[in-house]
N, C-alpha and C. Protein backbone atom coordinates (compact mmCIF):
# COMPACT_ATOMS: atom_id res chain seq x y z
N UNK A 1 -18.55 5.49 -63.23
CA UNK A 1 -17.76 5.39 -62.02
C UNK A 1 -17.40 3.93 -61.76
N UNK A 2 -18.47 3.17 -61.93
CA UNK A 2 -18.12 1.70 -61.73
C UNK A 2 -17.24 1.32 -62.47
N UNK A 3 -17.62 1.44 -64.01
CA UNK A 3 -16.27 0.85 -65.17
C UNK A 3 -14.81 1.57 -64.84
N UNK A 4 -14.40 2.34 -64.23
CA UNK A 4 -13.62 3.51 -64.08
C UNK A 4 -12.88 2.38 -63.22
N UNK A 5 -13.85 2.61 -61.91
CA UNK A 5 -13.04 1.43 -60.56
C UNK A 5 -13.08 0.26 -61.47
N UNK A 6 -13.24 -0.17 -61.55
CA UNK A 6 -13.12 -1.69 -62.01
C UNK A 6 -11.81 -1.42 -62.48
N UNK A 7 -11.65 -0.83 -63.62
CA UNK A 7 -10.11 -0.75 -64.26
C UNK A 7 -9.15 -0.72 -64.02
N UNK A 8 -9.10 0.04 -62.87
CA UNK A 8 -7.97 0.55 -62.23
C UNK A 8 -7.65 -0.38 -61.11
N UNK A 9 -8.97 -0.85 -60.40
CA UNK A 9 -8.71 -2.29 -59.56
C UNK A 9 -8.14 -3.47 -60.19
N UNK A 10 -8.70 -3.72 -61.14
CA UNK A 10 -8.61 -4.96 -61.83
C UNK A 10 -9.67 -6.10 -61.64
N UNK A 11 -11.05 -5.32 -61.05
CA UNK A 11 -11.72 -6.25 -60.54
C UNK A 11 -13.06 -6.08 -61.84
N UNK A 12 -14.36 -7.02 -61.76
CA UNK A 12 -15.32 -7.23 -62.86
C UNK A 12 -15.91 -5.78 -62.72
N UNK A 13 -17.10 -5.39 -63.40
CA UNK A 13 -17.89 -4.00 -63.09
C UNK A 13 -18.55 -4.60 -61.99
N UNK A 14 -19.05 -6.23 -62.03
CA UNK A 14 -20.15 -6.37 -61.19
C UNK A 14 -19.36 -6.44 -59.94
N UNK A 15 -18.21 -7.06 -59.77
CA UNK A 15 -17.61 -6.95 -58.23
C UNK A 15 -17.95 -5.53 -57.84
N UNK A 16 -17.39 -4.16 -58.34
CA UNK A 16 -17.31 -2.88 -57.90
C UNK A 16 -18.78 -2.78 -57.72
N UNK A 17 -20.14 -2.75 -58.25
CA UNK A 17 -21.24 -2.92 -58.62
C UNK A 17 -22.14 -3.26 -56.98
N UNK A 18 -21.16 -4.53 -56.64
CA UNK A 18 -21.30 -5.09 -55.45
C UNK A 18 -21.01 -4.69 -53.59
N UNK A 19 -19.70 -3.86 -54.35
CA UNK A 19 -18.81 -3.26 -53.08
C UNK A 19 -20.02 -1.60 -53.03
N UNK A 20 -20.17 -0.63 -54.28
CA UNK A 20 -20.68 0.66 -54.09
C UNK A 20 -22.46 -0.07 -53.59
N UNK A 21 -22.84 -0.58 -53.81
CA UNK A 21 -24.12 -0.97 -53.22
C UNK A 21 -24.35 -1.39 -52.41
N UNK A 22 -23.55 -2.43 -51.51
CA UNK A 22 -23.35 -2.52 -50.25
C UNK A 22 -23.16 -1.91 -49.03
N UNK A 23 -22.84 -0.34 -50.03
CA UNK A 23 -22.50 0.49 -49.00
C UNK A 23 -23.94 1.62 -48.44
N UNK A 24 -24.95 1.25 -49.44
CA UNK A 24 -26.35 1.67 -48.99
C UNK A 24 -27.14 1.05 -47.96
N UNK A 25 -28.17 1.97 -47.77
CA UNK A 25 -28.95 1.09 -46.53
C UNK A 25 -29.60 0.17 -46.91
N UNK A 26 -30.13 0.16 -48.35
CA UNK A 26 -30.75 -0.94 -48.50
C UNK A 26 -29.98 -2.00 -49.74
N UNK A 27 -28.74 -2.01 -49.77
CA UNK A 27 -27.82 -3.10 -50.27
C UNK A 27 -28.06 -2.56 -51.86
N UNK A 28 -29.03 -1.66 -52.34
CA UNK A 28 -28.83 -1.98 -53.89
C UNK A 28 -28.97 -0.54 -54.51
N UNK A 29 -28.97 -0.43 -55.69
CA UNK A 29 -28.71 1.13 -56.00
C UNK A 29 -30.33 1.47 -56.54
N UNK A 30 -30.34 2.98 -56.94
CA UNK A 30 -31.52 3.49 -57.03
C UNK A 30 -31.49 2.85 -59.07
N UNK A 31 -32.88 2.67 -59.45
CA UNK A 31 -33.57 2.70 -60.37
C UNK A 31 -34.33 3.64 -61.25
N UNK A 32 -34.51 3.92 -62.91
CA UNK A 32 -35.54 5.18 -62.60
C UNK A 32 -36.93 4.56 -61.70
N UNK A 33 -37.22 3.36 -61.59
CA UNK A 33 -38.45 3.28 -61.58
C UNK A 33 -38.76 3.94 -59.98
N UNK A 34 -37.85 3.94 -59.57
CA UNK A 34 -37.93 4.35 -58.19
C UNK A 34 -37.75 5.93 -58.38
N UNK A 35 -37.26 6.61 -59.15
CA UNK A 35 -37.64 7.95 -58.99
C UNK A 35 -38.46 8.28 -59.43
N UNK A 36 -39.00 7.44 -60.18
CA UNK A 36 -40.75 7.89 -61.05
C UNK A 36 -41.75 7.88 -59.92
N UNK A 37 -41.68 6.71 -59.19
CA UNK A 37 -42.48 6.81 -58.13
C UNK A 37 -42.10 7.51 -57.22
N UNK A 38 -41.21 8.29 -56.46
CA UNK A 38 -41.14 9.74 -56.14
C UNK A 38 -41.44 10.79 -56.61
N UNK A 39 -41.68 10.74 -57.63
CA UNK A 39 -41.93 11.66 -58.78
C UNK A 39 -43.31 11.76 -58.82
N UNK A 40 -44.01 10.59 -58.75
CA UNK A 40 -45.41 10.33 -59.15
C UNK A 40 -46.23 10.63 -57.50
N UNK A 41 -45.14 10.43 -56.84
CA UNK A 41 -46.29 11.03 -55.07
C UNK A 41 -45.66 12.29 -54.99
N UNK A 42 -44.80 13.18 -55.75
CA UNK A 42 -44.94 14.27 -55.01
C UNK A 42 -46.46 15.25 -55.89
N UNK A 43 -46.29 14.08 -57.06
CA UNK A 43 -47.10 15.20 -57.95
C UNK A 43 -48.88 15.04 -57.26
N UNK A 44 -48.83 14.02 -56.03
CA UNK A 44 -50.12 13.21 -56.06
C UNK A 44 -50.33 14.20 -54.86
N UNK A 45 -52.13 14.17 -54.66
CA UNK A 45 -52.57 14.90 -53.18
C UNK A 45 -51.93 14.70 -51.98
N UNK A 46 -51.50 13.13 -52.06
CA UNK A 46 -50.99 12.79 -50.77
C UNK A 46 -49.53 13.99 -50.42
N UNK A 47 -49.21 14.88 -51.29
CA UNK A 47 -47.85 15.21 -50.98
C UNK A 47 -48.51 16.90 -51.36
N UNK A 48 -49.77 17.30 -51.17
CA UNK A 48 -50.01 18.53 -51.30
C UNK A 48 -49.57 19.59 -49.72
N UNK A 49 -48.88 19.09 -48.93
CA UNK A 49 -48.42 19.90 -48.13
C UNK A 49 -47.19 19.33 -47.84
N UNK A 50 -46.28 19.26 -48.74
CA UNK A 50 -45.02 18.84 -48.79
C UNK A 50 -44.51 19.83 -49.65
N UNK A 51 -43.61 21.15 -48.89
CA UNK A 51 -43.42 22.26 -49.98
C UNK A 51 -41.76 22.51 -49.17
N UNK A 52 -40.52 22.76 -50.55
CA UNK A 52 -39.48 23.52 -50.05
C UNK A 52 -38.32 22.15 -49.33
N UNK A 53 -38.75 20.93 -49.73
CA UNK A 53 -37.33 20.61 -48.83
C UNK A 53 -37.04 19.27 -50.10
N UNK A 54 -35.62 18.97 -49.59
CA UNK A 54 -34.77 18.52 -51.08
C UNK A 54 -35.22 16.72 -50.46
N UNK A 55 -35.81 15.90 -51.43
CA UNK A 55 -36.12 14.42 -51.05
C UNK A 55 -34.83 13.39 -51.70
N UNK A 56 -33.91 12.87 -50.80
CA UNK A 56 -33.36 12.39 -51.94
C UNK A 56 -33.94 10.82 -51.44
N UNK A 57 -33.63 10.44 -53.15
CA UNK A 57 -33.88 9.15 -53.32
C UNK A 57 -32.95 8.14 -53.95
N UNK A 58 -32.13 7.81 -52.78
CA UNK A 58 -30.58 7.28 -53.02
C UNK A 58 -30.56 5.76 -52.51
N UNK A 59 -31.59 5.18 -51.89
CA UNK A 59 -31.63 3.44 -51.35
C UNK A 59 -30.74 4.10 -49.64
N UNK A 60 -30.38 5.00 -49.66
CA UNK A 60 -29.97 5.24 -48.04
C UNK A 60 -28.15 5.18 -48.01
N UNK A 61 -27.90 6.32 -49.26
CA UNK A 61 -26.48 6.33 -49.15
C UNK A 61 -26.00 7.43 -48.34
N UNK A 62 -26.71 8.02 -48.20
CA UNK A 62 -26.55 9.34 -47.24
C UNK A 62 -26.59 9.20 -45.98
N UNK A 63 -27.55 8.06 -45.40
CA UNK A 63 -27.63 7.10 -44.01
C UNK A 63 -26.55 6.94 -43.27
């Protein structure tokens, strides 16, 4: 999606890179390492009564 905009803008990947991440709550985009560790507490006790609802893990683009 980024290389896509870029092209058609005429702008770098990292400009577009800059503009779609900015538009999160927390300025930067998601990582796997960050879904591993969602991944890794739902599988953990702490999340044994956490049943049936969708977690997303987007840095707060849905915000």
């Amino acid at each position: 999606i980024v290389r896509t905009k870029a092209a058609r803008l005429g702008k770098t990947t990292d400009e577009v890179y800059e503009e779609f991440a900015s538009q999160t709550a927390l300025g930067r985009f998601v990582e796997e390492e960050d879904i591993a560790a969602a991944i890794d507490f739902l599988l953990s006790e702490g999340a044994k009564n956490i049943t049936g609802h969708d977690i997303p893990v987007d840095a707060g683009w849905d915000v």
